[in-house]
C-alpha atoms as a PDB file:
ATOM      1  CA  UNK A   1     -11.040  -8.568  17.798  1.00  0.00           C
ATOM      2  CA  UNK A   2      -8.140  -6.036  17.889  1.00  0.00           C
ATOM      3  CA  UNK A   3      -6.792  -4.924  21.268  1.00  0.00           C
ATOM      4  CA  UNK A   4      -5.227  -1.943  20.632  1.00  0.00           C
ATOM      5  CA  UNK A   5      -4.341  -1.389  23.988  1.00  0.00           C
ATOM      6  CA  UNK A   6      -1.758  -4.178  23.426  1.00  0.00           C
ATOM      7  CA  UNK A   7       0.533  -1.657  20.727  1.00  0.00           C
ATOM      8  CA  UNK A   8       2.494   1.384  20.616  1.00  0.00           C
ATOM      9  CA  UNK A   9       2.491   1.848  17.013  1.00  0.00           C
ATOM     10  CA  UNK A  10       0.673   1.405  14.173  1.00  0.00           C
ATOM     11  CA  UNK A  11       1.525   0.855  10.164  1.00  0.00           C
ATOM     12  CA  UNK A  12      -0.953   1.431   7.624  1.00  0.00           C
ATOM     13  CA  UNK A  13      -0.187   0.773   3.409  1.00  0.00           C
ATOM     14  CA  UNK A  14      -1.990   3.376   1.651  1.00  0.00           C
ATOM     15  CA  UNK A  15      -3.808   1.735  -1.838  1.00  0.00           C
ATOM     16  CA  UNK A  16      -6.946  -0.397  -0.676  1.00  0.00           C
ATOM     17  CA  UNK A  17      -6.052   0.498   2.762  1.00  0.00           C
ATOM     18  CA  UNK A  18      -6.163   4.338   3.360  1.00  0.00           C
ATOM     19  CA  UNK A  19      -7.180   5.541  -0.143  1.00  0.00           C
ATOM     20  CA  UNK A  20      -9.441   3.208  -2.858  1.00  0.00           C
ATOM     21  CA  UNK A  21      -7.083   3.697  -5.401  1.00  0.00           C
ATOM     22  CA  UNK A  22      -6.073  -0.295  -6.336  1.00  0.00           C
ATOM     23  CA  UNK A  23      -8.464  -0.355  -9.510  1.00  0.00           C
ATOM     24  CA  UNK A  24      -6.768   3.232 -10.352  1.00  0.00           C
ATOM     25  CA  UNK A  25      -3.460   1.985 -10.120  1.00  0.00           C
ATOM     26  CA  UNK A  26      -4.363  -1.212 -11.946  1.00  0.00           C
ATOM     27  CA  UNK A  27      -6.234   1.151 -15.271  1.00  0.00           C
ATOM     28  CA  UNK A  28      -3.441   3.308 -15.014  1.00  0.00           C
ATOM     29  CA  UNK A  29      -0.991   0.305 -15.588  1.00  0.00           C
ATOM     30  CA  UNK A  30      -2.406  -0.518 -18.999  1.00  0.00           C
ATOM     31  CA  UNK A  31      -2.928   3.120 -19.967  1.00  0.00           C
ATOM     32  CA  UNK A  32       0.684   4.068 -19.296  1.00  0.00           C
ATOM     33  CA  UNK A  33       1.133   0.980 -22.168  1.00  0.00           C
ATOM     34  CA  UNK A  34      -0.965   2.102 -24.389  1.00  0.00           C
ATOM     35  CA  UNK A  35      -0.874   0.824 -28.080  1.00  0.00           C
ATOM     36  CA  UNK A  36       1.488  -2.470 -26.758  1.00  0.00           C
ATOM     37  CA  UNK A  37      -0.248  -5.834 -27.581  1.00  0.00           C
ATOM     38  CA  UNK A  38      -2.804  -6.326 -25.328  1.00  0.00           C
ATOM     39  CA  UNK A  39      -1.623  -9.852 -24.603  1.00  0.00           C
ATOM     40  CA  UNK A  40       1.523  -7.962 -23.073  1.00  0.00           C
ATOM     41  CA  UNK A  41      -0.690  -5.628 -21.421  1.00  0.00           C
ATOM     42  CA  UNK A  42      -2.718  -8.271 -20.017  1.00  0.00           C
ATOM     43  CA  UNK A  43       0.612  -9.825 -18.223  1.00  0.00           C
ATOM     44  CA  UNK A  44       1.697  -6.879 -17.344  1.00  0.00           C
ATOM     45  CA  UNK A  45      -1.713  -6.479 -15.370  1.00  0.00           C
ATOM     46  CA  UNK A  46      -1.427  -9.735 -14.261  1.00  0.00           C
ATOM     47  CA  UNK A  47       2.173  -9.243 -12.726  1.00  0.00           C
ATOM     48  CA  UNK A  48       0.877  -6.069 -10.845  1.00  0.00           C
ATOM     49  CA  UNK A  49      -2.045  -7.688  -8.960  1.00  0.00           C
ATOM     50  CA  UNK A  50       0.335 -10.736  -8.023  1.00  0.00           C
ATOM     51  CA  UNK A  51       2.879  -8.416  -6.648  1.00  0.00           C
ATOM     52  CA  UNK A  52       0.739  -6.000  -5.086  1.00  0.00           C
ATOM     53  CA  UNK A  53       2.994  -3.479  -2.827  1.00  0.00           C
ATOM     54  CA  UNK A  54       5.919  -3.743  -5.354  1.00  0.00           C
ATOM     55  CA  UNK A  55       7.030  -0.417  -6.459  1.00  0.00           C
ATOM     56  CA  UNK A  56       6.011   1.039 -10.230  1.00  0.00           C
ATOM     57  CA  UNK A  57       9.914   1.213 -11.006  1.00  0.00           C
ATOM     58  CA  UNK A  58      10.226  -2.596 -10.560  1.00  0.00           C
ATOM     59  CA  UNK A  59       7.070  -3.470 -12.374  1.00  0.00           C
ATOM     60  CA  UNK A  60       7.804  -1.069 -15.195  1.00  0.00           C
ATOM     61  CA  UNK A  61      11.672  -2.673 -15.257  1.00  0.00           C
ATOM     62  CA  UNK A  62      10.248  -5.768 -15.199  1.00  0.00           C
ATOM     63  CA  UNK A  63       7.785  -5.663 -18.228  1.00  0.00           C
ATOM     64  CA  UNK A  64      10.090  -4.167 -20.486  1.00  0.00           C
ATOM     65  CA  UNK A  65      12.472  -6.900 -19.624  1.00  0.00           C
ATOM     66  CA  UNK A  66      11.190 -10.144 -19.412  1.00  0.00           C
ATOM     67  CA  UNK A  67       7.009  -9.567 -20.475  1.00  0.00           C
ATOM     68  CA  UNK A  68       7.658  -7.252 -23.496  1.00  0.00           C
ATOM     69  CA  UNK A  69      11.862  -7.020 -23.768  1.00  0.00           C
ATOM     70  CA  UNK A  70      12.844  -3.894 -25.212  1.00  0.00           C
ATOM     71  CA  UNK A  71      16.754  -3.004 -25.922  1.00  0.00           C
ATOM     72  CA  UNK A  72      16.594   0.149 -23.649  1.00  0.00           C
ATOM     73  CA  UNK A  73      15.086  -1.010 -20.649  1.00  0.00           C
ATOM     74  CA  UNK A  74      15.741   1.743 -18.843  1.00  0.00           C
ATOM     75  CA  UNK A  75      14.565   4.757 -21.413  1.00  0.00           C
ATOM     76  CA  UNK A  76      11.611   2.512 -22.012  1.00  0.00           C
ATOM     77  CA  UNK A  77      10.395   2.259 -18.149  1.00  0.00           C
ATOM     78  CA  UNK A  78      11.262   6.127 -17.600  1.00  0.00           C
ATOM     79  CA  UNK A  79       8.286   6.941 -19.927  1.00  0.00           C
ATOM     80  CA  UNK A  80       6.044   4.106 -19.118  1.00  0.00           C
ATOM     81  CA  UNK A  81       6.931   5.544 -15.326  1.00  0.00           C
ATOM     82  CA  UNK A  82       6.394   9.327 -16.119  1.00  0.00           C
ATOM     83  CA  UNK A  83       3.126   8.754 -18.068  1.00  0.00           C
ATOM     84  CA  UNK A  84       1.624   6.466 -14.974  1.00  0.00           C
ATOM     85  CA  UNK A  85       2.375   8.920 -12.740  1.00  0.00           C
ATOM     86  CA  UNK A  86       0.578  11.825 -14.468  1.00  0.00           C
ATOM     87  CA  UNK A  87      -2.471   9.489 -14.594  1.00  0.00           C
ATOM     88  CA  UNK A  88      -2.260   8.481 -10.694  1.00  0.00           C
ATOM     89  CA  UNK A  89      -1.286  11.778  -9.473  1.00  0.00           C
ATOM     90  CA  UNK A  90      -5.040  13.224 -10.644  1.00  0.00           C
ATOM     91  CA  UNK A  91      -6.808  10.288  -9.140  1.00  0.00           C
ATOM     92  CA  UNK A  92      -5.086   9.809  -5.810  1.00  0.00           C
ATOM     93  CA  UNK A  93      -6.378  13.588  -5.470  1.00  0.00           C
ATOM     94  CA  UNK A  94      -9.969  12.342  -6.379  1.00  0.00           C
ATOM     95  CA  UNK A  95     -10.607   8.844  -5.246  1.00  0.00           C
ATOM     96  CA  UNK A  96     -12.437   8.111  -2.434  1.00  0.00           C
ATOM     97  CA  UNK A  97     -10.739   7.044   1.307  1.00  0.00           C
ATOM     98  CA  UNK A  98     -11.311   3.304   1.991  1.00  0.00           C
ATOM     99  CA  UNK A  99     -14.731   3.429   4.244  1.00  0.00           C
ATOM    100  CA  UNK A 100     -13.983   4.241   7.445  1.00  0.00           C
ATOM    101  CA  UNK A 101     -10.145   4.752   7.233  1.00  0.00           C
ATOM    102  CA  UNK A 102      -9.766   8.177   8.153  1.00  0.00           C
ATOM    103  CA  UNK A 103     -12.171   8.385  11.503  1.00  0.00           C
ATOM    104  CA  UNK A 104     -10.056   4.992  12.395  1.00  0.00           C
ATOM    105  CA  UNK A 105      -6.714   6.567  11.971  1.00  0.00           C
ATOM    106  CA  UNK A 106      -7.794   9.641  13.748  1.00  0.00           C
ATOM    107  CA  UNK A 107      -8.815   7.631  16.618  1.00  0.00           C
ATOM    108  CA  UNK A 108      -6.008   5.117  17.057  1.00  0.00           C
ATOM    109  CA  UNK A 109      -3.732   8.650  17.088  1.00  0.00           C
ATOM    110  CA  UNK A 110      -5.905  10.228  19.768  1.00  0.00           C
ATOM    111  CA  UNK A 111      -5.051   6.837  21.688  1.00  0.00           C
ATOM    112  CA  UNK A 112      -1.183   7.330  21.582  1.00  0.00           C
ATOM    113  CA  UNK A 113      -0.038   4.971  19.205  1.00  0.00           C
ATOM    114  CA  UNK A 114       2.367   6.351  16.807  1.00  0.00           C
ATOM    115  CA  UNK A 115       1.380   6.370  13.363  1.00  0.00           C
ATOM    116  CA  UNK A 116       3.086   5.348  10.240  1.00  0.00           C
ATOM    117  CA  UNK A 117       2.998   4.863   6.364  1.00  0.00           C
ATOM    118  CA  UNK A 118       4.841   2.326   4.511  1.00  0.00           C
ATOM    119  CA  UNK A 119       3.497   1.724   1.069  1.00  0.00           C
ATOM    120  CA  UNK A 120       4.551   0.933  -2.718  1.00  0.00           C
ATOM    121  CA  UNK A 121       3.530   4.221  -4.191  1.00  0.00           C
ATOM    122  CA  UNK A 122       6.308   6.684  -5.164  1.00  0.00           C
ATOM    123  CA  UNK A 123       7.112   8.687  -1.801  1.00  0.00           C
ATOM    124  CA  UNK A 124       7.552  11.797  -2.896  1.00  0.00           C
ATOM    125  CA  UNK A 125       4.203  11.462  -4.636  1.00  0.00           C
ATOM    126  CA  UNK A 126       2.331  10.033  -1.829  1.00  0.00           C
ATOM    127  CA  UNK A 127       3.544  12.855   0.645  1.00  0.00           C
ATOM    128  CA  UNK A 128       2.356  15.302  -1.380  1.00  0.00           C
ATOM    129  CA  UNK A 129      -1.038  14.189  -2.265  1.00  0.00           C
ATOM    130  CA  UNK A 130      -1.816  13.783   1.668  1.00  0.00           C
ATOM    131  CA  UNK A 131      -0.502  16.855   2.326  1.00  0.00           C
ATOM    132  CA  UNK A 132      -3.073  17.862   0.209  1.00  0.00           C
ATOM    133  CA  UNK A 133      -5.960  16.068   1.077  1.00  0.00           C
ATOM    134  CA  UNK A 134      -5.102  17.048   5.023  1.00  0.00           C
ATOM    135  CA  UNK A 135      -3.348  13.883   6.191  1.00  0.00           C
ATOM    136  CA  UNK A 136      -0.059  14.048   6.265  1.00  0.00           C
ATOM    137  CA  UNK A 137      -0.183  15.287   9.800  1.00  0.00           C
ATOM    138  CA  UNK A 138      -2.125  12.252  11.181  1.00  0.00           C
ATOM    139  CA  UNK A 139       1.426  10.631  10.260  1.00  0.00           C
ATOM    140  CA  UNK A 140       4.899  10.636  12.112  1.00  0.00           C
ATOM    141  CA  UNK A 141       6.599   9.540   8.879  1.00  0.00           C
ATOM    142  CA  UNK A 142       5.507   8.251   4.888  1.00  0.00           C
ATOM    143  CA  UNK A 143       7.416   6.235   3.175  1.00  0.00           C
ATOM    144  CA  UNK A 144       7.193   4.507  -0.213  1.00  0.00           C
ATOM    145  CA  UNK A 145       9.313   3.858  -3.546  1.00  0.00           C
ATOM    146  CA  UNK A 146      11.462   3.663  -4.735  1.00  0.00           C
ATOM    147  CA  UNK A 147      12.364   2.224  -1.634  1.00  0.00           C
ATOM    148  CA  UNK A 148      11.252  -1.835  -0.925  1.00  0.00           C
ATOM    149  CA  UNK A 149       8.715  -2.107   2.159  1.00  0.00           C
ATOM    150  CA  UNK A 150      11.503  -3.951   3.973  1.00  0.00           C
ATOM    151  CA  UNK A 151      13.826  -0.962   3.339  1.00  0.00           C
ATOM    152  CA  UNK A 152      10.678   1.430   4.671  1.00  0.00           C
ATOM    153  CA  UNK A 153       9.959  -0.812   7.447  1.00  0.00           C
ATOM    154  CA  UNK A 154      13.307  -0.294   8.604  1.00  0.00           C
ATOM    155  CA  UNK A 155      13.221   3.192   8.847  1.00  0.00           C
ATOM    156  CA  UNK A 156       9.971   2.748  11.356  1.00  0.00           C
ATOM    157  CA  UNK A 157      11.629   0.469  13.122  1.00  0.00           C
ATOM    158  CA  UNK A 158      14.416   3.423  13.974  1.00  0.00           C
ATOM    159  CA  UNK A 159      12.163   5.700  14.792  1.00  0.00           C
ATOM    160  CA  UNK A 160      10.640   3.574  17.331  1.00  0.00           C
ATOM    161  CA  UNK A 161      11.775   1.357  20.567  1.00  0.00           C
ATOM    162  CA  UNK A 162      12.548  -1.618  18.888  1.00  0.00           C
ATOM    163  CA  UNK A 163      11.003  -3.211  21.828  1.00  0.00           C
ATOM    164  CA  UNK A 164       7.792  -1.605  21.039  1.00  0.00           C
ATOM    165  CA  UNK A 165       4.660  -3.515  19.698  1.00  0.00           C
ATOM    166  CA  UNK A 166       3.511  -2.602  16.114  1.00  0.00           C
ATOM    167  CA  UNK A 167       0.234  -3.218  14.203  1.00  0.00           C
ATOM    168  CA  UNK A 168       0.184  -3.561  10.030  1.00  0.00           C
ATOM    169  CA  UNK A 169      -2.936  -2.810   7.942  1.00  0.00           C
ATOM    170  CA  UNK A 170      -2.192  -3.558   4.593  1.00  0.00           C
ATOM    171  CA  UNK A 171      -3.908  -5.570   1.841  1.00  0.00           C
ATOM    172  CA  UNK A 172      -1.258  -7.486   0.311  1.00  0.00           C
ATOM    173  CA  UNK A 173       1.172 -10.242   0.442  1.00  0.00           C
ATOM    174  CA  UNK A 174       3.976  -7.964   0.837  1.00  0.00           C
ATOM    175  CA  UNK A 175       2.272  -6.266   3.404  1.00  0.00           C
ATOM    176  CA  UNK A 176       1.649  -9.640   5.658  1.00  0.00           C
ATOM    177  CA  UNK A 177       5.449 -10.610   4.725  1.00  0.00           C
ATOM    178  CA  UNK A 178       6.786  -7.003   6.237  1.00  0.00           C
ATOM    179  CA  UNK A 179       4.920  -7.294   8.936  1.00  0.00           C
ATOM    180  CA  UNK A 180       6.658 -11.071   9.931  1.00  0.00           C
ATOM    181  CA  UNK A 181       9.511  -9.797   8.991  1.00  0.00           C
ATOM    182  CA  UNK A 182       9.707  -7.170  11.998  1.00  0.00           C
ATOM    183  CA  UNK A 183       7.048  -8.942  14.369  1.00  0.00           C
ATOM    184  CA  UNK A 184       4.018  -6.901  13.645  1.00  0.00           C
ATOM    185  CA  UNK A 185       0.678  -8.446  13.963  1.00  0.00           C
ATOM    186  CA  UNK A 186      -0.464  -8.206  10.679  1.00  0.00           C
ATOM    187  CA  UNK A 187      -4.545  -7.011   9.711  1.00  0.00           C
ATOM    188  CA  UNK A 188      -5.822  -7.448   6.391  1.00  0.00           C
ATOM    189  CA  UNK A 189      -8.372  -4.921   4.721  1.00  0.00           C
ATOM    190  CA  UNK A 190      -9.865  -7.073   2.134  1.00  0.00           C
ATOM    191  CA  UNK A 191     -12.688  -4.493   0.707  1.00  0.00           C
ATOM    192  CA  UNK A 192     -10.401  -3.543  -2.291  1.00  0.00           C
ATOM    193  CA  UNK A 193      -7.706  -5.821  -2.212  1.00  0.00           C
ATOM    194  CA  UNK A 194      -6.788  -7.215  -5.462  1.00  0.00           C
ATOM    195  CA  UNK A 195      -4.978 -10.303  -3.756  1.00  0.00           C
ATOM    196  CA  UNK A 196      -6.738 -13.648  -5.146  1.00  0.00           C
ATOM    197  CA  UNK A 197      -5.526 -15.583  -2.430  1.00  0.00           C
ATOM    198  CA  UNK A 198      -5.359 -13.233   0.590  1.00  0.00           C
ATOM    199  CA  UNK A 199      -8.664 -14.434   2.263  1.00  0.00           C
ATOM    200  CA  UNK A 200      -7.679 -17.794   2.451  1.00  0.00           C
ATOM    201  CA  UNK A 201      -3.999 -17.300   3.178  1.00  0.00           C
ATOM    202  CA  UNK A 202      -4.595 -14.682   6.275  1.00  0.00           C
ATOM    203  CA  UNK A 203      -7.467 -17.426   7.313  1.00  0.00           C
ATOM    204  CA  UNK A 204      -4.783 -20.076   7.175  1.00  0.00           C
ATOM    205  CA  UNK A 205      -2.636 -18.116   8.930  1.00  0.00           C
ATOM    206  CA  UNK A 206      -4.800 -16.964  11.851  1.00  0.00           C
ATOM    207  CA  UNK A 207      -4.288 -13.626  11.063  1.00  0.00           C
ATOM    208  CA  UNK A 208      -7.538 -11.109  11.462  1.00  0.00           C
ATOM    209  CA  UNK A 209      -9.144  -9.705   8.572  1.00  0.00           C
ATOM    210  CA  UNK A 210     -11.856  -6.533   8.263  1.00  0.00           C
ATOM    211  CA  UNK A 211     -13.617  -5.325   4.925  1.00  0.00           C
ATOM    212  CA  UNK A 212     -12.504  -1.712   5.597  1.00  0.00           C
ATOM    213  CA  UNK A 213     -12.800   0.333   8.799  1.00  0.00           C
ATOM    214  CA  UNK A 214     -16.748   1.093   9.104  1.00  0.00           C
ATOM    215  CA  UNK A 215     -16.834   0.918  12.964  1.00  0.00           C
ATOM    216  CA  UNK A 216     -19.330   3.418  14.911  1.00  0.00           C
ATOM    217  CA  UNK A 217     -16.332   3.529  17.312  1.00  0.00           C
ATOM    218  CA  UNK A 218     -12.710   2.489  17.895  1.00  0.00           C
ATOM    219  CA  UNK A 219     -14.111   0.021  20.743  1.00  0.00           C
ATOM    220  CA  UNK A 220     -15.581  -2.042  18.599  1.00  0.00           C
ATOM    221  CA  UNK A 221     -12.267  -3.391  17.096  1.00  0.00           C
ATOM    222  CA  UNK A 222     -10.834  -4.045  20.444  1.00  0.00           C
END
């Protein structure tokens, strides 16, 4: 299934991949826009599952400009920003890990790869709630917005041989497009995704797909 034997590195996005939090993230969307027409609201929730991996700051930018345009874009998608993070902040420390994810990730480390995080959630936020939970170490690096995946991807790519073989887990479009974009072979977790057309895309493509990580040992991937 997976062979890896065949990498030297490994890339993992965090929501729906490492942590369960894509139905958080997606309540905490229309919370943080609370008391805006729900038809807006419902867009706005809309725009977020399409674009899944795309960083709160663009979203946020985004609805106040073209779903529900507001003068002050800007002040407007500060707030929305700074009341979405209070909400996700308390349940990123809560929810559960995607089954599996943690034993996995422990186990590819123990097998030499170098491990990395490149996700959409705010970076300074994400740091500090694996810190937290006791992850951060499993890690070399973790990187997220306000920086773009490609921008994040980038920095992994620096850190390692460029020569080197690299794995992506992620659960997203953006996810399978950063991983073509620097040669990765790309593995979808579809268990929480909130992509509508990822199954049949990633079968389309080829590309291997697992619900989430529930193996009784890392040699049953390979």
């Amino acid at each position: 299934m997976i062979d890896l034997s065949l990498y030297d590195y490994a890339v993992f996005d965090c929501d729906g991949v490492i942590l369960d939090s894509n139905r958080l993230k997606t309540e905490a969307f229309a919370r943080a826009l609370e008391g805006d027409s729900e038809k807006y609201i419902d867009k706005m929730i809309a725009y977020h599952k399409a674009n899944g991996g795309v960083s709160r700051y663009k979203k946020f930018r985004y609805y106040f400009q073209e779903i529900n345009p507001h003068e002050d874009v800007e002040k407007n998608a500060k707030k929305a920003i700074s009341r979405f993070a209070e909400i996700v902040y308390e349940g990123l420390m809560k929810c559960d890990y995607i089954t599996g994810a943690v034993d996995f990730i422990k186990q590819v480390k123990e097998k030499g790869l170098q491990l990395f995080v490149v996700s959409g959630s705010d970076q300074e936020e994400l740091r500090e709630v694996f810190s937290k939970r006791g992850i951060a170490s499993l890690f070399i690096a973790i990187y997220g917005s306000p920086f773009t995946k490609i921008e994040n991807m980038n920095k992994v790519i620096a850190k390692v041989d460029a020569q080197k073989r690299g794995i992506f887990f992620g659960d997203s479009k953006l996810d399978m497009e950063a991983a073509e974009e620097f040669g990765l072979d790309f593995i979808f977790v579809s268990g929480a995704s909130e992509w509508s057309e990822g199954v049949s895309l990633v079968n389309k493509k080829h590309y291997c797909s697992i619900h989430d990580f529930q193996f009784q040992s890392i040699e049953q991937v390979l």
